[in-house]
N, C-alpha and C. Protein backbone atom coordinates (compact mmCIF):
# COMPACT_ATOMS: atom_id res chain seq x y z
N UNK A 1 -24.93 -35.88 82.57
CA UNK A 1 -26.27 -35.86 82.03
C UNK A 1 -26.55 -34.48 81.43
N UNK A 2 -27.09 -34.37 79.89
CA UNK A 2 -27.23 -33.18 79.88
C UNK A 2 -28.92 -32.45 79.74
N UNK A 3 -28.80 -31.65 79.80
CA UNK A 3 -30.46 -30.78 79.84
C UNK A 3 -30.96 -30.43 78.70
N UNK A 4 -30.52 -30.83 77.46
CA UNK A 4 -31.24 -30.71 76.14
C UNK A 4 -31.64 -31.34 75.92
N UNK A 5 -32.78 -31.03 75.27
CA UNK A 5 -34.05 -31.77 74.58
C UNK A 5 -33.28 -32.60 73.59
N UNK A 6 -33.77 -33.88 73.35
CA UNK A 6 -33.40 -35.03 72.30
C UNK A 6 -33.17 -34.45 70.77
N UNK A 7 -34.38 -33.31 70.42
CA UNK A 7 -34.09 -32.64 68.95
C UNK A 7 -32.73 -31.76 68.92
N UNK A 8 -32.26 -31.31 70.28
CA UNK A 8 -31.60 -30.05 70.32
C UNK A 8 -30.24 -30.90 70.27
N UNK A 9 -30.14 -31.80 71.26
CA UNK A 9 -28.92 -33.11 71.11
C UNK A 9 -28.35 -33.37 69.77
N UNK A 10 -29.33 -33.46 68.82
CA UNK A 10 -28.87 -33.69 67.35
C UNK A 10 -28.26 -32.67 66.67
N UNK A 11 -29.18 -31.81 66.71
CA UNK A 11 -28.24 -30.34 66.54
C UNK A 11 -26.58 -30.09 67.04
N UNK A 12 -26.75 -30.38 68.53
CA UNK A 12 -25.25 -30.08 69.06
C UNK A 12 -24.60 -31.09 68.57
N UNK A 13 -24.54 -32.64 68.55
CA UNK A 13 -23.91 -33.47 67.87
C UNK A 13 -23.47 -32.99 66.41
N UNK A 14 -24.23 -32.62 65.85
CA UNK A 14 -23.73 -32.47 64.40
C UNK A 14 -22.78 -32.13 64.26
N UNK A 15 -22.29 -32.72 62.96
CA UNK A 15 -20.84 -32.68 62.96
C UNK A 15 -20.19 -31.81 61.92
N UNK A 16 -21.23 -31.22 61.40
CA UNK A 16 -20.71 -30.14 60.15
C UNK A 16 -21.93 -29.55 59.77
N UNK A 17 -21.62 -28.32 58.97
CA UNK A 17 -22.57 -27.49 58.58
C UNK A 17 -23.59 -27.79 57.94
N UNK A 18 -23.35 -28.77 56.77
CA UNK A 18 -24.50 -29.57 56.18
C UNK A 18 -25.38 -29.88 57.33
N UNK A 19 -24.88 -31.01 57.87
CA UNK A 19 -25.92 -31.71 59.40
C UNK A 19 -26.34 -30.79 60.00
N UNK A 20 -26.22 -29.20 60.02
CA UNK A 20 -26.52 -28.56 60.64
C UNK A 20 -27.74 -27.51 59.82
N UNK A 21 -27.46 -27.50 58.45
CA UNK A 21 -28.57 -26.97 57.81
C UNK A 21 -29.34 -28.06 57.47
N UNK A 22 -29.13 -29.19 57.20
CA UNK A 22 -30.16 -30.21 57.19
C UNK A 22 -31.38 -30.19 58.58
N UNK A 23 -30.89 -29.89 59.64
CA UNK A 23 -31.30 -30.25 61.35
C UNK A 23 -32.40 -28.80 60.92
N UNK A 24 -31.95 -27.51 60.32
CA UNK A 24 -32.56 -26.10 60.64
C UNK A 24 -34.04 -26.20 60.14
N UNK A 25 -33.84 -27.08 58.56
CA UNK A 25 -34.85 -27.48 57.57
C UNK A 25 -35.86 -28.17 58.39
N UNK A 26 -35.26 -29.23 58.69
CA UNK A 26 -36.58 -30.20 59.16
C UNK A 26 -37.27 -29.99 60.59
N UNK A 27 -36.50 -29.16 61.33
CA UNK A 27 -37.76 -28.89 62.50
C UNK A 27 -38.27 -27.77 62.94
N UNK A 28 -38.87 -28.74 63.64
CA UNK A 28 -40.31 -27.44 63.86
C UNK A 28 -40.37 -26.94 63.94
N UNK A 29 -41.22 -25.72 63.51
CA UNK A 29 -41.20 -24.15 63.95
C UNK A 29 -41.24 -23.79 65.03
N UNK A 30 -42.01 -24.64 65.62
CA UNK A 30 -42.58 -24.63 67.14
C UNK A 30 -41.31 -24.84 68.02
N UNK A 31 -40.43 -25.61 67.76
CA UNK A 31 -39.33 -25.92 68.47
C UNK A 31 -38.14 -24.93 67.85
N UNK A 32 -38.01 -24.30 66.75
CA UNK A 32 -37.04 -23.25 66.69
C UNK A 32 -37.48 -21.87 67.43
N UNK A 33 -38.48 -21.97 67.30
CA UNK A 33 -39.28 -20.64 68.46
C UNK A 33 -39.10 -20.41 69.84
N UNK A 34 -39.20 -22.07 70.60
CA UNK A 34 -39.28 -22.13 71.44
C UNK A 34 -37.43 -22.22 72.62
N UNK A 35 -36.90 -22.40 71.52
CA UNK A 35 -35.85 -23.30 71.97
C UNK A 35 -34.45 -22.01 70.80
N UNK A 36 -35.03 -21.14 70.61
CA UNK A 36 -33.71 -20.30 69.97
C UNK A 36 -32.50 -20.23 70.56
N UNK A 37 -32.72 -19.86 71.99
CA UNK A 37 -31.60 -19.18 72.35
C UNK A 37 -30.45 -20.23 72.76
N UNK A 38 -30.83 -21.38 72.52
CA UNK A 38 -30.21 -22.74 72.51
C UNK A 38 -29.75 -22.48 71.34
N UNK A 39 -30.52 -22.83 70.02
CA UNK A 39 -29.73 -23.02 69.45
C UNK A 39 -29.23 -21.92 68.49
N UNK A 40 -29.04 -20.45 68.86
CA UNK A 40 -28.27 -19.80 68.47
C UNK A 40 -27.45 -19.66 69.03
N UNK A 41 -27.29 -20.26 70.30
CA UNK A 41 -25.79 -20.40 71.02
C UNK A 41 -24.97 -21.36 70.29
N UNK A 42 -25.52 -22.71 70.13
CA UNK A 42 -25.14 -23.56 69.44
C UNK A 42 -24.40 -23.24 68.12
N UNK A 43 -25.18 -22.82 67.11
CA UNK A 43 -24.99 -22.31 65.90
C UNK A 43 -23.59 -21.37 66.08
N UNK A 44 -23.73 -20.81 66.84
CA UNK A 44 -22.51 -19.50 66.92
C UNK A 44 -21.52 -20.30 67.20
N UNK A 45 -21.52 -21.29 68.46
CA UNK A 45 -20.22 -21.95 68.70
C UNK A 45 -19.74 -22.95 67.55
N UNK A 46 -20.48 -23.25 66.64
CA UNK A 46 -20.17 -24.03 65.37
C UNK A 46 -19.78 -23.07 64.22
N UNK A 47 -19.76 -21.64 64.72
CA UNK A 47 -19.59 -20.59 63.66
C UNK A 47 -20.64 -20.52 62.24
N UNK A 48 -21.08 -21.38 62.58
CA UNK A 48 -22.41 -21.42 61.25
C UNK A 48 -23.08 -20.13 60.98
N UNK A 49 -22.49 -18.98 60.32
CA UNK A 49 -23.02 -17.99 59.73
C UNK A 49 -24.36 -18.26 58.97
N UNK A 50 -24.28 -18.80 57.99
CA UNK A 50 -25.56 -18.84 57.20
C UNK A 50 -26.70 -19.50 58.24
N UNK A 51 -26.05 -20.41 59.00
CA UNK A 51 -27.29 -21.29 60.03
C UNK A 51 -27.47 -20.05 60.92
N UNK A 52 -27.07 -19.37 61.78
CA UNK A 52 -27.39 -17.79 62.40
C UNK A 52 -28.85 -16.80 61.39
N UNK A 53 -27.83 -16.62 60.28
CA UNK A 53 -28.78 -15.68 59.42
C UNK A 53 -30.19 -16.26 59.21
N UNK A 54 -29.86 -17.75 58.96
CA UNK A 54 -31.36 -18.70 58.47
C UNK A 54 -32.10 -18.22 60.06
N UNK A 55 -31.65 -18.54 60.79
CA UNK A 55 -32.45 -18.68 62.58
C UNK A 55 -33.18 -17.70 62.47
N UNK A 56 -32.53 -15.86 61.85
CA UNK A 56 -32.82 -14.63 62.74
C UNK A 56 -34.19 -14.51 61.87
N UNK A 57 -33.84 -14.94 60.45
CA UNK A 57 -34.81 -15.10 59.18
C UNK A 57 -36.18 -15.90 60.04
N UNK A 58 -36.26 -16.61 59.98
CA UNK A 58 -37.14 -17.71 60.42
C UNK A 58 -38.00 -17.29 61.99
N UNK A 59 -37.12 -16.81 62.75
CA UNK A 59 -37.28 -16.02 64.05
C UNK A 59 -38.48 -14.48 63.37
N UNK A 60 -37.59 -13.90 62.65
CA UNK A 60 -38.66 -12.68 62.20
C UNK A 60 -39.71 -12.62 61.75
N UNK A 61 -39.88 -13.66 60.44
CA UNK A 61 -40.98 -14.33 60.21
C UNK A 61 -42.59 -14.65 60.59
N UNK A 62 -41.48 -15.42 62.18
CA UNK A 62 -42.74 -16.20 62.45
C UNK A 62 -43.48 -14.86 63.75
N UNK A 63 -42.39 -14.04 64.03
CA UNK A 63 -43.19 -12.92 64.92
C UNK A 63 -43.25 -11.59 63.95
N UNK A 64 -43.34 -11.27 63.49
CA UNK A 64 -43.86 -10.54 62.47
C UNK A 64 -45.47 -10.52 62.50
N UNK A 65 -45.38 -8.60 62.28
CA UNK A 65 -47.49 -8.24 62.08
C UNK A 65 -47.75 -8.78 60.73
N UNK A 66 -48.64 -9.66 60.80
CA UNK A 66 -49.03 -9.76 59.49
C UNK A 66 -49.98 -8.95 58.91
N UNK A 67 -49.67 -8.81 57.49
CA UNK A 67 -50.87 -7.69 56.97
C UNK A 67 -52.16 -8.35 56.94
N UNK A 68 -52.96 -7.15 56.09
CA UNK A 68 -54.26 -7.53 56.15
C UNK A 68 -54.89 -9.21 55.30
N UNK A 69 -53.72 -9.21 54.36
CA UNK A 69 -53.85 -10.56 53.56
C UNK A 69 -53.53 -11.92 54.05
N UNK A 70 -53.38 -11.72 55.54
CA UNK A 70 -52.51 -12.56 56.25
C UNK A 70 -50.71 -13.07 55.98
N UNK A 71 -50.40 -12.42 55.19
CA UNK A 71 -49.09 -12.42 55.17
C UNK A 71 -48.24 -11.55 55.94
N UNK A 72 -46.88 -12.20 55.70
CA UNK A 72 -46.19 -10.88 56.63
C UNK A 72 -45.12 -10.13 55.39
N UNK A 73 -44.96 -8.85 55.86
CA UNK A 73 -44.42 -7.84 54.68
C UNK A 73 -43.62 -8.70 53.32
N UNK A 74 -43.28 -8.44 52.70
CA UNK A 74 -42.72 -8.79 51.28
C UNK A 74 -41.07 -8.52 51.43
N UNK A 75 -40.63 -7.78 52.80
CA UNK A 75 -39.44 -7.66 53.03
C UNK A 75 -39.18 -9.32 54.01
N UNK A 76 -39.39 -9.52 54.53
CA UNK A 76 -39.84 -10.50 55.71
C UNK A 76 -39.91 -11.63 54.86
N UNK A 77 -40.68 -11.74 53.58
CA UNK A 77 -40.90 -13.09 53.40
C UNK A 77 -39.63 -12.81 52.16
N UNK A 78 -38.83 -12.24 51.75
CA UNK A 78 -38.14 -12.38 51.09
C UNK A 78 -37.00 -12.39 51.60
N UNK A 79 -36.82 -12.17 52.88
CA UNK A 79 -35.38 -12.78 53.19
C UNK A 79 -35.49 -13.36 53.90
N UNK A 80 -36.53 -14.22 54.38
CA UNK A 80 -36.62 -15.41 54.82
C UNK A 80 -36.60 -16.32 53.83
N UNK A 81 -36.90 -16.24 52.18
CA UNK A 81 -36.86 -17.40 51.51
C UNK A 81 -35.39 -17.50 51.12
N UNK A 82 -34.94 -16.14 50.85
CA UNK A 82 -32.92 -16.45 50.57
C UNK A 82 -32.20 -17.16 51.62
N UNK A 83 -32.26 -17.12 52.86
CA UNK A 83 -32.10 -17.92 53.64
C UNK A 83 -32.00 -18.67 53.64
N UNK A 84 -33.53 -19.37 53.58
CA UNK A 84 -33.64 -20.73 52.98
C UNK A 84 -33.06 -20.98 51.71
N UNK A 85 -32.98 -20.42 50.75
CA UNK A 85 -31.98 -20.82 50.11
C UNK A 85 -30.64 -21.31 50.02
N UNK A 86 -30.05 -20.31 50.77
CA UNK A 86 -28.81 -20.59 51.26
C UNK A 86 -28.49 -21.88 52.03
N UNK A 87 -29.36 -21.71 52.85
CA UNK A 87 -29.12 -23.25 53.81
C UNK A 87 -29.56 -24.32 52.52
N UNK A 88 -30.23 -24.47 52.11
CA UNK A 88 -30.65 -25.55 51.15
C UNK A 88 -29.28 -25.86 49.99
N UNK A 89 -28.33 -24.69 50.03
CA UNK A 89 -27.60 -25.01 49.19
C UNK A 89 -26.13 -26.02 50.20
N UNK A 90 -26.16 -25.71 51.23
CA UNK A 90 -25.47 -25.60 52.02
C UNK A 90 -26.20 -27.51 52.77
N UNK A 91 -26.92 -27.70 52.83
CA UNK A 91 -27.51 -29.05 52.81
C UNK A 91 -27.26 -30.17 52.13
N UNK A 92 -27.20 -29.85 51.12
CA UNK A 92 -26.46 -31.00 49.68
C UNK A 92 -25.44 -30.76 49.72
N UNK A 93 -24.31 -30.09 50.34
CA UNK A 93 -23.03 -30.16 50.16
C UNK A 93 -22.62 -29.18 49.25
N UNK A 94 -23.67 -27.83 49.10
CA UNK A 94 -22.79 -27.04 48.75
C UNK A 94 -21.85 -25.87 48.94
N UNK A 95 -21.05 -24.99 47.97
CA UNK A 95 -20.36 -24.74 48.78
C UNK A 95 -20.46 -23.22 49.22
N UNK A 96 -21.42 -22.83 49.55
CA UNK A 96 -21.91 -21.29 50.32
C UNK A 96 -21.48 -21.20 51.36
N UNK A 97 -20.54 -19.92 51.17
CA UNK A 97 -19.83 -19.61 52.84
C UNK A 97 -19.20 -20.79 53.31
N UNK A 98 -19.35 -20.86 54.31
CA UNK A 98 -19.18 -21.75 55.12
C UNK A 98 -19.16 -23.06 55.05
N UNK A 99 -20.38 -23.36 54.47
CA UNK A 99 -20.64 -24.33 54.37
C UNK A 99 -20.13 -25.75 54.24
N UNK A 100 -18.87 -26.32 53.64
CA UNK A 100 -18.31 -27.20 53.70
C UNK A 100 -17.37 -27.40 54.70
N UNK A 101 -17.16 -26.29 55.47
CA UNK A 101 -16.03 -26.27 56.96
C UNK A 101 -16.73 -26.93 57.76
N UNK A 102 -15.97 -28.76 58.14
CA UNK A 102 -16.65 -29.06 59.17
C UNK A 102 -16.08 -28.40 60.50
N UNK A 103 -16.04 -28.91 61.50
CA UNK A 103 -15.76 -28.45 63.07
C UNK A 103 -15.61 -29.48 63.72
């Protein structure tokens, strides 16, 4: 029997990097926040570099001071959107880094 949450299950199942930047995209913030150190264990044992970098991105982000405009710095939100880029390329099957090495 194991002790992960049903979202986190899908994650570890996945079977390649795509399924794995697809999984980063669609959930919750609330549950990548809550539940990191899961799945940056995960991520690492799948060697998913770009899925790591997307996490630390997304991780900084969301704890980050925001300025007075309610945003957070222009460093912060800009490498959190390459990130996302990356994984997004890496989602459709393309071929960034890693990305097409299944496991």
């Amino acid at each position: 029997m194991t002790t992960l949450l049903p979202i986190i299950e899908e994650l570890a199942d996945a079977p390649d990097h795509a399924t794995r930047a697809r999984w980063l995209l669609a959930a919750p913030l609330a549950v990548i926040i809550r539940d990191q150190v899961t799945i940056r264990r995960l991520l690492s044992a799948a060697r998913f570099h770009e899925g790591l970098a997307y996490l630390e991105a997304e991780i900084a982000a969301l704890s980050a001071t925001r300025l007075k405009d309610g945003l957070a710095p222009i460093t912060i939100r800009s490498t959190r959107e390459y990130a996302r880029i990356g994984i997004q390329v890496i989602a459709r099957g393309g071929e960034e880094g890693s990305g097409n090495v299944p496991n």
